[in-house]
C-alpha atoms as a PDB file:
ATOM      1  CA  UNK A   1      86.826  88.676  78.377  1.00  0.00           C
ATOM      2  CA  UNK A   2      89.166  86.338  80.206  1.00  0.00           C
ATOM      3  CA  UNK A   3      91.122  83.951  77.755  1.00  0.00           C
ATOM      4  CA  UNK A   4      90.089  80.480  78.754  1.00  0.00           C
ATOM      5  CA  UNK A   5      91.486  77.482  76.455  1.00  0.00           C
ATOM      6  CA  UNK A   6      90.633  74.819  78.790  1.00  0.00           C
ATOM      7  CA  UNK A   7      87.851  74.571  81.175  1.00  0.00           C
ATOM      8  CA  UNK A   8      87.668  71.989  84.169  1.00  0.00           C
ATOM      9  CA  UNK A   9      84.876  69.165  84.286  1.00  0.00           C
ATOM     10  CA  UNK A  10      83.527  71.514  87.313  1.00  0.00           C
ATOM     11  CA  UNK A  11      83.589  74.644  85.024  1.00  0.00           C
ATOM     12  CA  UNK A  12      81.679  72.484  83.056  1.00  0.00           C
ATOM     13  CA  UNK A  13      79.296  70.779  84.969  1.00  0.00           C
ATOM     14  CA  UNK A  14      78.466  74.607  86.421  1.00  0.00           C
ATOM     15  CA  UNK A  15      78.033  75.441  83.142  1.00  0.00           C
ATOM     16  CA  UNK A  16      75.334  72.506  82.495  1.00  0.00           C
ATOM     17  CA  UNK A  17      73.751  73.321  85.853  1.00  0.00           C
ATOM     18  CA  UNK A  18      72.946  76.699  84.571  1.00  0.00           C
ATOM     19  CA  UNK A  19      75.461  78.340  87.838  1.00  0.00           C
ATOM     20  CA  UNK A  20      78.693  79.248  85.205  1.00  0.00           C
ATOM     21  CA  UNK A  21      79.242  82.812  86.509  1.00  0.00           C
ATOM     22  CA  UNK A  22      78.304  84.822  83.039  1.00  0.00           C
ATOM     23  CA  UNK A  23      82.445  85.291  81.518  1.00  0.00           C
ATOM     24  CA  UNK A  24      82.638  81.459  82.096  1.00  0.00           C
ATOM     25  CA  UNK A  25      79.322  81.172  80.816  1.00  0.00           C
ATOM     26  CA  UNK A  26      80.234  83.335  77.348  1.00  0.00           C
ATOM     27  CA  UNK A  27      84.083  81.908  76.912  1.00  0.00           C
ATOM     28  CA  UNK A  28      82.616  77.948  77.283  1.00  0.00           C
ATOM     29  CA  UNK A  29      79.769  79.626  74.335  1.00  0.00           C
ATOM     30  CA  UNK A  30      82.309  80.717  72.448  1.00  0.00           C
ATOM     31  CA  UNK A  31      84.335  77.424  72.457  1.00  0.00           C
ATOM     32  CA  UNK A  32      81.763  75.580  71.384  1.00  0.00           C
ATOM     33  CA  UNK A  33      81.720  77.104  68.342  1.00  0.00           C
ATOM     34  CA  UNK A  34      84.678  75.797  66.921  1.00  0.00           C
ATOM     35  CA  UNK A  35      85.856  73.206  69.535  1.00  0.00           C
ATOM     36  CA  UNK A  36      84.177  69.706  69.055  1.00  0.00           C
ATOM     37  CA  UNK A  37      86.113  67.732  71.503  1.00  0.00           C
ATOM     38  CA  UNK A  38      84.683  70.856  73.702  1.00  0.00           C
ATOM     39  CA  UNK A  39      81.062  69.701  72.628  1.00  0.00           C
ATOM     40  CA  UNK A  40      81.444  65.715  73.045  1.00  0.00           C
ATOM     41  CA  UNK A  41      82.719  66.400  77.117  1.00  0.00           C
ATOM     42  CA  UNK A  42      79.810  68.467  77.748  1.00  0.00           C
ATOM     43  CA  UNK A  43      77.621  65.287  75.994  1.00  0.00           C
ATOM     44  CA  UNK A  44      79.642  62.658  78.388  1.00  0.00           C
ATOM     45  CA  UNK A  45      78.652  65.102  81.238  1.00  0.00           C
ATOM     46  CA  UNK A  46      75.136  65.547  80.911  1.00  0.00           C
ATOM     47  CA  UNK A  47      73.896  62.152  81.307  1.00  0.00           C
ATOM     48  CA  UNK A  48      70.228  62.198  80.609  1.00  0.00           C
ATOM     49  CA  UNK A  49      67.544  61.212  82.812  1.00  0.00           C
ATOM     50  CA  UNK A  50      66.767  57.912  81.238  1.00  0.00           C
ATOM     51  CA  UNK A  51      69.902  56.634  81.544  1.00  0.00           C
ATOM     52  CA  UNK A  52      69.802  57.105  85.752  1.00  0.00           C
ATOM     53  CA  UNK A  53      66.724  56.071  85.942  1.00  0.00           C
ATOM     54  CA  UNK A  54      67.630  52.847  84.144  1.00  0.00           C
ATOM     55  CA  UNK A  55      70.817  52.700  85.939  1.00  0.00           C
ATOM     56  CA  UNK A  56      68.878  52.289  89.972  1.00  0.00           C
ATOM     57  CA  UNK A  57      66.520  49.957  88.360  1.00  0.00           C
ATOM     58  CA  UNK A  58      69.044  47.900  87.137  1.00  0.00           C
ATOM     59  CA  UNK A  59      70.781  48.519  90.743  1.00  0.00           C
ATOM     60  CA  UNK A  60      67.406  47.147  92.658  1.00  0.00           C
ATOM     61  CA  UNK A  61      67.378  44.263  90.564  1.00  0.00           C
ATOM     62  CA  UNK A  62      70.683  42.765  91.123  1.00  0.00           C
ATOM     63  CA  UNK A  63      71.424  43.446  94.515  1.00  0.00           C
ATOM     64  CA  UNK A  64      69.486  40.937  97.065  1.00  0.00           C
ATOM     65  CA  UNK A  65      68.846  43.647  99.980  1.00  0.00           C
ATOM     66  CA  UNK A  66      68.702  47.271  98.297  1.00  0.00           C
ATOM     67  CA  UNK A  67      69.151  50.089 100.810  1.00  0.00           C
ATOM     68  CA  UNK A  68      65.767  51.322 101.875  1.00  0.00           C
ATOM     69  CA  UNK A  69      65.187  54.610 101.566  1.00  0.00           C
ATOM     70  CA  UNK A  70      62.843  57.028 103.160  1.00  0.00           C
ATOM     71  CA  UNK A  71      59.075  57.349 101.487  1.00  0.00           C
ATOM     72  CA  UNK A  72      59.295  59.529  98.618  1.00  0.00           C
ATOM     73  CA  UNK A  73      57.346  63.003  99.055  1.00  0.00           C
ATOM     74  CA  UNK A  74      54.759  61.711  96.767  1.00  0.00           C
ATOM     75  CA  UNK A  75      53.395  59.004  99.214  1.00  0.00           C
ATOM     76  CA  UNK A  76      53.592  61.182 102.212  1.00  0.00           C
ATOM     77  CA  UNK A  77      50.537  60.973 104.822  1.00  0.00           C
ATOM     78  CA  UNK A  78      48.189  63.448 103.308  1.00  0.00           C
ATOM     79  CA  UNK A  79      48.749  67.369 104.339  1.00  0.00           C
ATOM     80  CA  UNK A  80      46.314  69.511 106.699  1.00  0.00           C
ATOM     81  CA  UNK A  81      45.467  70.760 102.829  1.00  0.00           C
ATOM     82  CA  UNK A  82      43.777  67.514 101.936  1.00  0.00           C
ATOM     83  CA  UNK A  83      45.970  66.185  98.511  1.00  0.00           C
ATOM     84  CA  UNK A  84      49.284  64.149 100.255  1.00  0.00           C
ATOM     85  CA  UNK A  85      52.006  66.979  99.801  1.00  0.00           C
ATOM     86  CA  UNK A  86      53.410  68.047 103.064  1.00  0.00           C
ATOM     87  CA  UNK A  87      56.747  69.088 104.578  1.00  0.00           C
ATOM     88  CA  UNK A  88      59.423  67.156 102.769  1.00  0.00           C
ATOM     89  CA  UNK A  89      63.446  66.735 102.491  1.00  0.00           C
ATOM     90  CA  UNK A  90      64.703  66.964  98.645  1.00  0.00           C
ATOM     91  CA  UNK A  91      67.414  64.557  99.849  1.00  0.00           C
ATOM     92  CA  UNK A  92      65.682  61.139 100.502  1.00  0.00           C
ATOM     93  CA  UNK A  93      62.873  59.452  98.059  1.00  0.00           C
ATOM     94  CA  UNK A  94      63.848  60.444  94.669  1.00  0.00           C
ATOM     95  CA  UNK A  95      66.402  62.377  95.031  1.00  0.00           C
ATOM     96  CA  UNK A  96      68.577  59.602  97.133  1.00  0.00           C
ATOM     97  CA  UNK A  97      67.638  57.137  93.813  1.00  0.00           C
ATOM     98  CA  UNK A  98      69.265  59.682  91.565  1.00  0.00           C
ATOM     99  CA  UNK A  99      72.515  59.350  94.095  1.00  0.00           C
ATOM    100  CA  UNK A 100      73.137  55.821  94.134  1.00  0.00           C
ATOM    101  CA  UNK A 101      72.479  55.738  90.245  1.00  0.00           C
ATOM    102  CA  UNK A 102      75.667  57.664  90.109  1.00  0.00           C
ATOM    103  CA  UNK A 103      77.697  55.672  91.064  1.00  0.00           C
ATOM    104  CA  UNK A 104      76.814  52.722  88.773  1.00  0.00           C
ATOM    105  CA  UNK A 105      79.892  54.015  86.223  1.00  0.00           C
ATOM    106  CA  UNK A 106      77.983  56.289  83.730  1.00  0.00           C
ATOM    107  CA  UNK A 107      80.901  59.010  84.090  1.00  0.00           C
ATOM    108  CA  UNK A 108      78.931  61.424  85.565  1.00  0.00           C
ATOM    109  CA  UNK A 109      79.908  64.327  88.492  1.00  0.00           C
ATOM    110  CA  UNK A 110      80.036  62.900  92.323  1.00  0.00           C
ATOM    111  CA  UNK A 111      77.249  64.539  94.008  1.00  0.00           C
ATOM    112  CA  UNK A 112      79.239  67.127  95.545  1.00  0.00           C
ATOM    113  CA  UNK A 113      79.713  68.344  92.118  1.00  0.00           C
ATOM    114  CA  UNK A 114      76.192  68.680  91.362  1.00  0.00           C
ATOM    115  CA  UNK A 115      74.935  72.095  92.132  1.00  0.00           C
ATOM    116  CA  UNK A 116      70.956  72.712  93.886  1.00  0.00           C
ATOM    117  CA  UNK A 117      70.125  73.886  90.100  1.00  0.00           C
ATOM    118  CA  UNK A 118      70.947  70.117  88.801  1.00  0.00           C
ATOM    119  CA  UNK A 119      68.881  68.702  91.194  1.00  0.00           C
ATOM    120  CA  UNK A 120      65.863  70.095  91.183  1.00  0.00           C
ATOM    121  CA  UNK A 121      65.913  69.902  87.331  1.00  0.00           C
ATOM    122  CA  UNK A 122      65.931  66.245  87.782  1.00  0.00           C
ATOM    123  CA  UNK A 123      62.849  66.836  90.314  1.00  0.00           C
ATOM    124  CA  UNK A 124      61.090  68.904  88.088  1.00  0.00           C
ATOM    125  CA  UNK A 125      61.737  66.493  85.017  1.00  0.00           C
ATOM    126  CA  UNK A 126      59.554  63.724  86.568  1.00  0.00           C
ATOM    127  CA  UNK A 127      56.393  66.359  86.703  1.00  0.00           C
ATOM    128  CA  UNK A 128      53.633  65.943  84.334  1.00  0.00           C
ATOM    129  CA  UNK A 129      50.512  68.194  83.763  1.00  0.00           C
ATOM    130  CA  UNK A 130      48.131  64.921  86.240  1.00  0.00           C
ATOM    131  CA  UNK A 131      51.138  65.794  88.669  1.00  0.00           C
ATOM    132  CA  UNK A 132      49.577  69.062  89.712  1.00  0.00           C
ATOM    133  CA  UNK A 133      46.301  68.449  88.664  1.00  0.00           C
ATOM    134  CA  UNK A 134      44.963  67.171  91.765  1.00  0.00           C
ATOM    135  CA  UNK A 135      45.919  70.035  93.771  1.00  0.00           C
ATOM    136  CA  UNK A 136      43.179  72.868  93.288  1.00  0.00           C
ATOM    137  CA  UNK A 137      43.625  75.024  96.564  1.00  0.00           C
ATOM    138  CA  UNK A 138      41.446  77.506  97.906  1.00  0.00           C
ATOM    139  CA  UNK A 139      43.073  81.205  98.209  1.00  0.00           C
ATOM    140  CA  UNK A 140      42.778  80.792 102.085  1.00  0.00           C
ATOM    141  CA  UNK A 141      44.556  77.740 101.807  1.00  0.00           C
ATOM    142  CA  UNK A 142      46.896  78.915  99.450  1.00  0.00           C
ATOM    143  CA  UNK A 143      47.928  81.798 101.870  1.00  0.00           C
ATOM    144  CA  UNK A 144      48.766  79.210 104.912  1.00  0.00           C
ATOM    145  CA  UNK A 145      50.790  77.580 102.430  1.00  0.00           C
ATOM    146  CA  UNK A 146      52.840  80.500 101.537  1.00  0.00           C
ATOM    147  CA  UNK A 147      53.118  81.510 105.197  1.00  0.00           C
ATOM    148  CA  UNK A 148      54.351  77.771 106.407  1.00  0.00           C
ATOM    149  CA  UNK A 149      57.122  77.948 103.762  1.00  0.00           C
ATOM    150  CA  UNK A 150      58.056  81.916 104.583  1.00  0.00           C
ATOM    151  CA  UNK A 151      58.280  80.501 108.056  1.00  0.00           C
ATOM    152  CA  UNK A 152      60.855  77.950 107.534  1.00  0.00           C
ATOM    153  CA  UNK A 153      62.850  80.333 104.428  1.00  0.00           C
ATOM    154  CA  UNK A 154      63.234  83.262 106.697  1.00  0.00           C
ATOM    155  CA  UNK A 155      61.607  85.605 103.619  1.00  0.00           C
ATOM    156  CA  UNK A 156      57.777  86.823 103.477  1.00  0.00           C
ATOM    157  CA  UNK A 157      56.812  84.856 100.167  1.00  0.00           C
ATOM    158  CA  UNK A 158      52.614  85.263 101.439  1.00  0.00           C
ATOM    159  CA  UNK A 159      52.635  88.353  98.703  1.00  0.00           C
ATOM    160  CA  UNK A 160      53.884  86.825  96.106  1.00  0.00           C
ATOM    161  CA  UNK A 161      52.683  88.014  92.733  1.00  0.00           C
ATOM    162  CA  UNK A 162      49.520  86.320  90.341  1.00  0.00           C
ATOM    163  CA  UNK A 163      51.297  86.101  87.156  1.00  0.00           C
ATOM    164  CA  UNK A 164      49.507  85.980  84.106  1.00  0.00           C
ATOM    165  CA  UNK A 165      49.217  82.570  82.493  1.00  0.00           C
ATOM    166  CA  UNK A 166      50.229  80.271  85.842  1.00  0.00           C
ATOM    167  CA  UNK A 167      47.948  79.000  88.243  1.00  0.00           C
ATOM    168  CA  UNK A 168      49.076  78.129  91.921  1.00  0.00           C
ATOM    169  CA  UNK A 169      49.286  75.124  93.066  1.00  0.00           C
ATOM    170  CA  UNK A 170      50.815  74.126  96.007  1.00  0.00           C
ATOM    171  CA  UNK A 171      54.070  75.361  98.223  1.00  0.00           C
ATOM    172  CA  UNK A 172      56.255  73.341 100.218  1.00  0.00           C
ATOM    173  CA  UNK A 173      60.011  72.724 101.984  1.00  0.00           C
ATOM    174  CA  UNK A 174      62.482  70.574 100.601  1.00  0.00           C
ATOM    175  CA  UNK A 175      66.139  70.552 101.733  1.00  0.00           C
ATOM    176  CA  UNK A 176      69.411  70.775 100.305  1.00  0.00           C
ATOM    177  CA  UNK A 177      72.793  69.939 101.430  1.00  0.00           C
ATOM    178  CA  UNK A 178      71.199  71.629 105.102  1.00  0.00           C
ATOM    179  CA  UNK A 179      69.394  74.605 103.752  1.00  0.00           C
ATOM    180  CA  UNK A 180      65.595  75.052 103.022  1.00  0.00           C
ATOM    181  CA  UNK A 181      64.615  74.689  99.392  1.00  0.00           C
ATOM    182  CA  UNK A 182      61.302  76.171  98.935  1.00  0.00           C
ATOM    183  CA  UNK A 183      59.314  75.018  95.862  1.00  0.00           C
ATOM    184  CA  UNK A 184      56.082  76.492  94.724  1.00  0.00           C
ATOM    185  CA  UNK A 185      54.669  74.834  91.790  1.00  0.00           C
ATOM    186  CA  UNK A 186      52.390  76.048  89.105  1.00  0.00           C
ATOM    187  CA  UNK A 187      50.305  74.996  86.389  1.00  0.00           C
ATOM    188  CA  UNK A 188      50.891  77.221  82.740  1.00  0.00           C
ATOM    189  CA  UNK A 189      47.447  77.583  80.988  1.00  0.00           C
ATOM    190  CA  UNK A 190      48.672  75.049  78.203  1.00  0.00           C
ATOM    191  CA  UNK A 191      49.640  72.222  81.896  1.00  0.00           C
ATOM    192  CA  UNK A 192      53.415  72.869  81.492  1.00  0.00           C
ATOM    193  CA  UNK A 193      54.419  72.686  84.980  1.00  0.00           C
ATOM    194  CA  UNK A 194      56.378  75.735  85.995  1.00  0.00           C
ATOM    195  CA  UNK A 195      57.896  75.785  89.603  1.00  0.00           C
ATOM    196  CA  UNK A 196      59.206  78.767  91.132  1.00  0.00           C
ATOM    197  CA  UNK A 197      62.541  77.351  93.800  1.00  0.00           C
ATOM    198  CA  UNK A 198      64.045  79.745  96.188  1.00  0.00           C
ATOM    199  CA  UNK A 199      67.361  78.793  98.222  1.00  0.00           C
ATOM    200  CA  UNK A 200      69.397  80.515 101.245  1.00  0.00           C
ATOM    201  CA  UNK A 201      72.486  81.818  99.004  1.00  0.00           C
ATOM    202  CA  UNK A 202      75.130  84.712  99.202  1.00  0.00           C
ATOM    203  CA  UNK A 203      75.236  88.332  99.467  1.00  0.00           C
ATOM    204  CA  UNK A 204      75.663  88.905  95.799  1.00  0.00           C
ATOM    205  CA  UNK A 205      73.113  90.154  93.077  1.00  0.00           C
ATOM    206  CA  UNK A 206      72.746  88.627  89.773  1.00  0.00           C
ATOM    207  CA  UNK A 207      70.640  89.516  87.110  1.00  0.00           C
ATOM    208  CA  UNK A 208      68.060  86.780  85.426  1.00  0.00           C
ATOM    209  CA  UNK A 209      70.291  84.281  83.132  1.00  0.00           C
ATOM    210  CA  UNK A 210      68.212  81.996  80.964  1.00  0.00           C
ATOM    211  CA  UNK A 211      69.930  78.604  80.365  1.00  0.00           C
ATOM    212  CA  UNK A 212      68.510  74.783  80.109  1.00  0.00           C
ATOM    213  CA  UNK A 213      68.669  71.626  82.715  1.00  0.00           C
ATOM    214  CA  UNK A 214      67.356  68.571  82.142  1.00  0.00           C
ATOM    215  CA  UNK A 215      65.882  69.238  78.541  1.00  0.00           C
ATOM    216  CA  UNK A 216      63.737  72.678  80.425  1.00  0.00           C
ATOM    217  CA  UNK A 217      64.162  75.774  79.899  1.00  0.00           C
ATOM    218  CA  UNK A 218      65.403  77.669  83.595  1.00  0.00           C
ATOM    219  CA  UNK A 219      65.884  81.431  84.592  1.00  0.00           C
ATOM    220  CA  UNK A 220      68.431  82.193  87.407  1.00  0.00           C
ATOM    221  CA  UNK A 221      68.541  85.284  89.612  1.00  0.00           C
ATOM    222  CA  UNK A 222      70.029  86.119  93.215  1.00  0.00           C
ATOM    223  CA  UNK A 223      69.139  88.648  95.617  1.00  0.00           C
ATOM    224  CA  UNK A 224      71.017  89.217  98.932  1.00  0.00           C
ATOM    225  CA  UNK A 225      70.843  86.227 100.677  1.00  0.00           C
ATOM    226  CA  UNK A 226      68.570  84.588  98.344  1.00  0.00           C
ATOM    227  CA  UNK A 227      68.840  82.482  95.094  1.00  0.00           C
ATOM    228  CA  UNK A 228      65.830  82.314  93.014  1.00  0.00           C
ATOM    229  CA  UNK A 229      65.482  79.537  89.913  1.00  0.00           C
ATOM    230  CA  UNK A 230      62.405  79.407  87.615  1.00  0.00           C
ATOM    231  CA  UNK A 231      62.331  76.133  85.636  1.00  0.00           C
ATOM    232  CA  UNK A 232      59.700  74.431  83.461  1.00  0.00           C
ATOM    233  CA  UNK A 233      58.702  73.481  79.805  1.00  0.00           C
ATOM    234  CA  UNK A 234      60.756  74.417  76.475  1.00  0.00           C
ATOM    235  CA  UNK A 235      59.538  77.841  75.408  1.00  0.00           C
ATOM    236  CA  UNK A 236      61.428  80.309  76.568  1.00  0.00           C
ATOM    237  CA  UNK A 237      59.728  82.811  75.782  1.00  0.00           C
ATOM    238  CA  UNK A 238      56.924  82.601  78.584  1.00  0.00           C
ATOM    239  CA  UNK A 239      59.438  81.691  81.070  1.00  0.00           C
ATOM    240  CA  UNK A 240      61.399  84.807  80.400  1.00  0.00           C
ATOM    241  CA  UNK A 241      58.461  87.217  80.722  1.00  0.00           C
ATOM    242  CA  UNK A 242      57.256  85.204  84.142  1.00  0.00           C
ATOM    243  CA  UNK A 243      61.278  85.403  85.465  1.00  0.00           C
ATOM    244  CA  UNK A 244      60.985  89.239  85.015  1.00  0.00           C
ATOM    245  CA  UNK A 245      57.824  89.261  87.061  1.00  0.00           C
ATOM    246  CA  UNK A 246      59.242  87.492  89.815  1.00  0.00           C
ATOM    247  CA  UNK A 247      62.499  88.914  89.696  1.00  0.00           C
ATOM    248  CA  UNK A 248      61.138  92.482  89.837  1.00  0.00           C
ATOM    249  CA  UNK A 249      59.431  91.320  93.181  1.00  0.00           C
ATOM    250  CA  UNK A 250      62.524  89.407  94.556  1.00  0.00           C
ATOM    251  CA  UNK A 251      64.158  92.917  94.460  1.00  0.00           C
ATOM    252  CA  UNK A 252      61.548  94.642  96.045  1.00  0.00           C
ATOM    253  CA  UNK A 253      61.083  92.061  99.118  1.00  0.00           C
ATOM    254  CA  UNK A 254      64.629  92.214  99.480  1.00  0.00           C
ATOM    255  CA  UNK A 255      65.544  95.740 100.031  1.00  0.00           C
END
């Protein structure tokens, strides 16, 4: 293993996001474990969600005009599917709240340093069990889901496997920095929301690596072409066992 004896704040932050390429992921573990100024730069890094969230309220309240900002997704004109979730882009509503927070002096990464794995952690944060709830879709609905966002990815999702333990509940298109971001969100038997996010990425394969964002537990695999994230709740062990599912068809839709 490479010698590393310091490590950048973007070594860092890639490390937080869960995208540390596995040496830099095993020499920053390996740090920590005798390193404590190591520890408290990671803590000044990962700024939790409260503290943003506090930060743009604080930011609406002192400034006479605030920007306006497009609708967020979840007050989007109802779908053809009947529950208000539609075609949406990941970078206005929330996610453009979570930018200007950033730059209210809380130390944290520019956006540019943030990776799609940070993001959508903050996304998936904000979900409750009532979040997903409401959307009870029939199987022919379902499917027209699947094929609207396999339309727009470029990759047939439509046969995408029923995993034991999560119920569908809705697909849709975000965006990132360009790209598609496909989310399909599910509801775990116990209403931990799980959400299965697939992005355009490189050639390269990489095998399933658990880490955490946000306080939830995520599992991270690419295909050719494709990078696949699996993020919800804080018991790993479920989310590993659904990550192999999906993985194992990942491969097979993408040879």
């Amino acid at each position: 293993m490479t010698d590393r004896t310091h490590f950048s704040d973007e070594d860092l932050t890639a490390y937080l996001d869960g995208e540390a390429e596995d040496v830099l992921h095993a020499a920053i573990d390996a740090a920590l474990e005798t390193d404590e100024a190591l520890g408290e730069r990671l803590a000044e890094l990962d700024i939790p969600m409260g503290a943003i969230t506090d930060a743009y309220a604080r930011l609406l309240n002192t400034v006479p005009e605030p920007p306006v900002f497009e609708t967020p997704v979840a007050n989007a004109p109802k779908s053809r599917f009947g529950w208000g979730w539609g075609v949406s882009t990941f970078g206005t509503g929330i996610a453009a709240g979570f930018a200007v927070a950033m730059f209210t002096g809380f130390g944290t990464p520019e956006p540019a340093q943030r990776g799609w794995v940070s993001f959508v952690a903050s996304y998936q944060a904000l979900y409750t069990t009532a979040t997903l709830n409401v959307a009870d879709p029939s199987a022919e609905e379902a499917t027209l889901q699947l094929a609207t966002v396999s339309d727009a990815l470029g990759l047939d999702l439509t046969a995408i496997p029923q995993t034991e333990g999560l119920t569908f509940k809705r697909a849709q298109v975000l965006g990132f920095k360009g790209k598609p971001l496909i989310q399909i969100a599910y509801l775990r038997d116990d209403g931990t929301p799980v959400a299965l996010c697939i992005l355009p990425a490189g050639p390269d394969s990489q095998p399933i690596n658990m880490a955490q964002a946000e306080g939830l537990d995520i599992a991270r695999w690419n295909t050719p072409g494709f990078g696949f994230l699996l993020i919800g709740g804080t018991d790993t062990a479920p989310l590993a066992e659904e990550a192999e599912t999906f993985q194992n068809w990942s491969t097979d839709i993408a040879t």
